[in-house]
C-alpha atoms as a PDB file:
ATOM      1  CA  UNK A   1       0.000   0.000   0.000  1.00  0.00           C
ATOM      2  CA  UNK A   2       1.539   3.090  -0.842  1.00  0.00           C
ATOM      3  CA  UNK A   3       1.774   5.771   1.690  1.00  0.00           C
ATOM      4  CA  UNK A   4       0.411   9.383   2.094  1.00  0.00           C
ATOM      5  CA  UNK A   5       3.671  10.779   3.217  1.00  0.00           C
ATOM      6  CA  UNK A   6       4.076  13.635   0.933  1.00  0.00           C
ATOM      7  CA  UNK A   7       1.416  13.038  -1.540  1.00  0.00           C
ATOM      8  CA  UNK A   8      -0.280  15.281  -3.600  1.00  0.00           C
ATOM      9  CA  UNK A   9      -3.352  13.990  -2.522  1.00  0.00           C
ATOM     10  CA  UNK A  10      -3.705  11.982   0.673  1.00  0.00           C
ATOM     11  CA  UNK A  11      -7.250  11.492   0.989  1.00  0.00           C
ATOM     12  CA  UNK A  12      -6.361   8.453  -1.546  1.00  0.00           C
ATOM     13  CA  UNK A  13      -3.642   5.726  -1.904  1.00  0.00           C
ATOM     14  CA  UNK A  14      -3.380   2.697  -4.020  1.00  0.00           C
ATOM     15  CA  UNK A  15      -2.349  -1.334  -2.972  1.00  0.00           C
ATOM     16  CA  UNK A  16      -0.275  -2.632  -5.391  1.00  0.00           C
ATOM     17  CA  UNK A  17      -0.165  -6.869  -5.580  1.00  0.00           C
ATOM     18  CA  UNK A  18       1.029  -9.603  -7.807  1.00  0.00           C
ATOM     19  CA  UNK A  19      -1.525 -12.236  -8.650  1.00  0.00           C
ATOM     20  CA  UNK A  20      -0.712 -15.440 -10.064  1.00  0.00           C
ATOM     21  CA  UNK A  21      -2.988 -17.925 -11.676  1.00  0.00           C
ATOM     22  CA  UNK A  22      -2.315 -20.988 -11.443  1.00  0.00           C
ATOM     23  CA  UNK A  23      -5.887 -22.217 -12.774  1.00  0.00           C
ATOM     24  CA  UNK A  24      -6.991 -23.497 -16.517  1.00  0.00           C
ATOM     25  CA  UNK A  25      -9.299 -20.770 -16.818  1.00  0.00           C
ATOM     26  CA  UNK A  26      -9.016 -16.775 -16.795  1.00  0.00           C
ATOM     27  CA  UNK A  27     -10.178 -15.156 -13.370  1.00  0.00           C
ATOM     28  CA  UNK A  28     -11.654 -12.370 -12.543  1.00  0.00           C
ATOM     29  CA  UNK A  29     -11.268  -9.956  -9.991  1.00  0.00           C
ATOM     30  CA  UNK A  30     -14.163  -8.162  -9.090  1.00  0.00           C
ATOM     31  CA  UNK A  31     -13.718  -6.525  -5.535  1.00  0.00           C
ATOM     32  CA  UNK A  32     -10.985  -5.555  -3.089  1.00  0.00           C
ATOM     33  CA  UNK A  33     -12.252  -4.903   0.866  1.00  0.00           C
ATOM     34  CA  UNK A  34      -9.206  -3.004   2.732  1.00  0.00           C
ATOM     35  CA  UNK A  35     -11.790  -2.794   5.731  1.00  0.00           C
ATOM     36  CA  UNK A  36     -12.668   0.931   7.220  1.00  0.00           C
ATOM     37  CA  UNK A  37      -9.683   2.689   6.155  1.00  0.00           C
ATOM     38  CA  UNK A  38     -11.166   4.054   3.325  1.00  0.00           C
ATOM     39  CA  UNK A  39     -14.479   5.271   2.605  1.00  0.00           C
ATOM     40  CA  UNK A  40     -14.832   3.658  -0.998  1.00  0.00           C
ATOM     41  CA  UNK A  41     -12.647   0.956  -2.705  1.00  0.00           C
ATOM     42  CA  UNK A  42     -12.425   0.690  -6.413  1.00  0.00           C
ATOM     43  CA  UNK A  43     -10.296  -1.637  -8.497  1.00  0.00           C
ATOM     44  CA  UNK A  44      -8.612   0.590 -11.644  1.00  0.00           C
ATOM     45  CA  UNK A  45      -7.083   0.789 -14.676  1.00  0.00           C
ATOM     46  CA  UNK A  46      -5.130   2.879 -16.936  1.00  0.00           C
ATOM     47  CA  UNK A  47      -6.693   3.627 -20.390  1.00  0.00           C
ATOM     48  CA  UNK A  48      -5.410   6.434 -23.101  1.00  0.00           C
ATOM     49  CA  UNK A  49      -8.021   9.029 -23.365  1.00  0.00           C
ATOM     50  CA  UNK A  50      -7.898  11.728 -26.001  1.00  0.00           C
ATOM     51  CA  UNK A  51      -4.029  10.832 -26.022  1.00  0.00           C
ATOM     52  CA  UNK A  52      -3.994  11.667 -22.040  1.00  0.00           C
ATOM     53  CA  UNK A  53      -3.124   8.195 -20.025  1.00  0.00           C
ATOM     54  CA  UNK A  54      -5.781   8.183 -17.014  1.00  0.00           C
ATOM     55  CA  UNK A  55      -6.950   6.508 -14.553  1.00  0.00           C
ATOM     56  CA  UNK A  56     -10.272   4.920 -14.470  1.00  0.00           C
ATOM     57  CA  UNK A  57     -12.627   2.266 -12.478  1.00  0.00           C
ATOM     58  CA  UNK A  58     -11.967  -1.228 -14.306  1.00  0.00           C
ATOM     59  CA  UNK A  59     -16.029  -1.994 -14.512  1.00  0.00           C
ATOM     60  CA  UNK A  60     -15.467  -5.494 -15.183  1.00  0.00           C
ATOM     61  CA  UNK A  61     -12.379  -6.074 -12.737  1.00  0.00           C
ATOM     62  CA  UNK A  62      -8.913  -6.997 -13.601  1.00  0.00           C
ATOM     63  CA  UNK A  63      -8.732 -10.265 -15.351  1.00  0.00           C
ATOM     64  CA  UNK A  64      -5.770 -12.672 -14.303  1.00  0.00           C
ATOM     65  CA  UNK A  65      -5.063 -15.203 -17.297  1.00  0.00           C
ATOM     66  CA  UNK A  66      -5.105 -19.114 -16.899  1.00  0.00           C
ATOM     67  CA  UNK A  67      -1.299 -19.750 -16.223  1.00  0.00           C
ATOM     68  CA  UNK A  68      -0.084 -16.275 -15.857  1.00  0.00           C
ATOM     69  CA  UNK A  69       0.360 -13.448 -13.417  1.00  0.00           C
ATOM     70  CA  UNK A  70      -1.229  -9.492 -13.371  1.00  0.00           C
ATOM     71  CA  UNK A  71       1.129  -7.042 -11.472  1.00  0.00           C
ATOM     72  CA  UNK A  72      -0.839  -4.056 -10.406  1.00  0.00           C
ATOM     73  CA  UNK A  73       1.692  -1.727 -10.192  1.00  0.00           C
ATOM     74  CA  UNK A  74       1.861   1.965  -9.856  1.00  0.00           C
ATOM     75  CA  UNK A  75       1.163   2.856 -13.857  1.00  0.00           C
ATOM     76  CA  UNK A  76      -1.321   0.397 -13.901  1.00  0.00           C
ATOM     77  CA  UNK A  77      -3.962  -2.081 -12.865  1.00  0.00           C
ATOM     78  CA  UNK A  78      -4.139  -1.505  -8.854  1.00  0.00           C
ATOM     79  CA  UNK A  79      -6.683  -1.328  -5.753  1.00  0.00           C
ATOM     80  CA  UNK A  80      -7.782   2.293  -5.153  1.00  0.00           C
ATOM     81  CA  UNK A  81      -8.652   3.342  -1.730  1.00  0.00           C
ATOM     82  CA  UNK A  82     -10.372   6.850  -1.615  1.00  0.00           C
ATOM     83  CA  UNK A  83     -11.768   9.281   1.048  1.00  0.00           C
ATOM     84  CA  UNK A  84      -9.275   7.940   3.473  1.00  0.00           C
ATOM     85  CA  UNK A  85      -9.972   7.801   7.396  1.00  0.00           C
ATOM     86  CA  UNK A  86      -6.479   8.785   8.633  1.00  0.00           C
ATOM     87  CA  UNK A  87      -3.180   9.497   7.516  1.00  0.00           C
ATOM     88  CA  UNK A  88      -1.091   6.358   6.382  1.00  0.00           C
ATOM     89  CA  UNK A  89       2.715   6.971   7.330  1.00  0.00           C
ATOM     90  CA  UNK A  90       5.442   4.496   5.600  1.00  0.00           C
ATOM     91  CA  UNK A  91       6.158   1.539   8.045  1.00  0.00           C
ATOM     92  CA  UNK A  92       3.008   2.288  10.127  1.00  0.00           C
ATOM     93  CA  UNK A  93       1.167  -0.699   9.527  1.00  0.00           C
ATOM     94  CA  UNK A  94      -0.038  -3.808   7.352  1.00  0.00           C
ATOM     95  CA  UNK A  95      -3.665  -3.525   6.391  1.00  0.00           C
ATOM     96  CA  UNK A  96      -5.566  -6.382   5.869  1.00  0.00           C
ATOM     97  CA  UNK A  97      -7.393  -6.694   2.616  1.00  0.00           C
ATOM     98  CA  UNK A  98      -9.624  -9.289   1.224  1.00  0.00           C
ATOM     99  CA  UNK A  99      -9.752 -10.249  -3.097  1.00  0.00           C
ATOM    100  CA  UNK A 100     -12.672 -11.188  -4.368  1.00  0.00           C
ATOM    101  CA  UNK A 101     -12.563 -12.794  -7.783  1.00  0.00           C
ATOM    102  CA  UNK A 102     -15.168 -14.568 -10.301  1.00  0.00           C
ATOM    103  CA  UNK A 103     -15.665 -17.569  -9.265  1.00  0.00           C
ATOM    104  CA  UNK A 104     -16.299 -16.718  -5.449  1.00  0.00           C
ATOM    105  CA  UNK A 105     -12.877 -17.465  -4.326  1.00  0.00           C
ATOM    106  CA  UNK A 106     -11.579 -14.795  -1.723  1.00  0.00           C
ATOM    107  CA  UNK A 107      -7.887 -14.046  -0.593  1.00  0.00           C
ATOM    108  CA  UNK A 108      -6.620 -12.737   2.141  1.00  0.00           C
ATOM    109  CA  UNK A 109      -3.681 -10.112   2.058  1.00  0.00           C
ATOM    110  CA  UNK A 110      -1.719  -8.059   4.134  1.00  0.00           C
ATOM    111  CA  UNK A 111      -0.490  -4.680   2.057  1.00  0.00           C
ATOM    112  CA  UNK A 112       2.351  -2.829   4.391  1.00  0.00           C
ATOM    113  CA  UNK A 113       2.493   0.311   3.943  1.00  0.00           C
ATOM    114  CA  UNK A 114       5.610   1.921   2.038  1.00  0.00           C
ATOM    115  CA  UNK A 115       7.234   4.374  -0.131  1.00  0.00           C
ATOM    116  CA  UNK A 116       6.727   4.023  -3.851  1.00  0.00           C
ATOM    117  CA  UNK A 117       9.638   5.546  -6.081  1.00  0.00           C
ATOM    118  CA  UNK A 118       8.551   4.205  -9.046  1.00  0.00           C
ATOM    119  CA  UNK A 119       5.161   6.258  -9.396  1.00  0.00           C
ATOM    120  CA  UNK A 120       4.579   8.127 -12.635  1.00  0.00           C
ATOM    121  CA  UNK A 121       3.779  11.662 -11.990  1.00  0.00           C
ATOM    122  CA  UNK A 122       0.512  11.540 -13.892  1.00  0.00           C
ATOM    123  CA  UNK A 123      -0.603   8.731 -11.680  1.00  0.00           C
ATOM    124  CA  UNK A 124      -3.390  10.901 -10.062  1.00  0.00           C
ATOM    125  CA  UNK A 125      -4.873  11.546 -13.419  1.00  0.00           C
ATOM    126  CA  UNK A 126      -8.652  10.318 -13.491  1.00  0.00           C
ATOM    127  CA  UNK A 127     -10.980  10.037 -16.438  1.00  0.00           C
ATOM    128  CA  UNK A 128     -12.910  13.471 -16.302  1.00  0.00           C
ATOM    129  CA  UNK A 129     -11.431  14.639 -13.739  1.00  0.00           C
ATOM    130  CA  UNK A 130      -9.651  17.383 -15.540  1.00  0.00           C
ATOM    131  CA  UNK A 131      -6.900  17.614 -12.714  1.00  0.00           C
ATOM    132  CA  UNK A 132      -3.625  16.391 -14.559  1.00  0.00           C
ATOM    133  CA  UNK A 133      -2.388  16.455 -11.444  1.00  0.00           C
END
């Protein structure tokens, strides 16, 4: 989970997992519960919008491929936690947060939370939004 030190914004943060399929057929995943830290939780995606690379919700969740892995990394699919109930320092905690995908199957995680170098600085861009922040 990436922290709010020093963001931009940090009334949101993102958790950032890889997922591995192991399975014959494609999953789904179709919800992420981080628990009362955040007031909504949204799984998203990056798209190219009138040339602009933005963030948006994935409506039909973030497909993991029979056989393969999906990173969500910062620049791409992730778990978006908005209107956050507190401050989220680096090394403060692990949050726990369940998957949901498809087929019913849930997963358990635990997403410390650290600093994220790698962000791109248009990260914080959302579809209509207008902020290209």
């Amino acid at each position: 989970m990436r922290t709010t030190d020093g963001a931009k914004m940090p009334e949101m943060t993102a958790v950032f997992v890889n997922l591995t399929n192991p399975g014959t057929e494609d999953r789904t995943l179709v919800a992420a519960d981080c628990g009362d830290v955040a007031g909504a939780t949204e799984l998203h995606e990056m798209a190219t919008v009138d040339g602009e690379v933005v963030m948006r919700k994935a409506e039909g969740g973030i497909i993991v491929e029979a056989g393969k892995h999906q990173h969500l990394a910062p620049g791409g699919p992730h778990i978006m936690l908005m209107n956050l109930a507190r401050e989220l320092p680096a090394g403060s905690e692990e949050l726990g947060c369940t998957l949901t995908f498809d087929d019913g199957q849930t997963i358990d995680i635990l997403a410390p939370v650290k600093q994220f170098t790698e962000e791109q600085d248009t990260y914080h861009t959302h579809e209509g939004d207008g902020s290209g922040d």
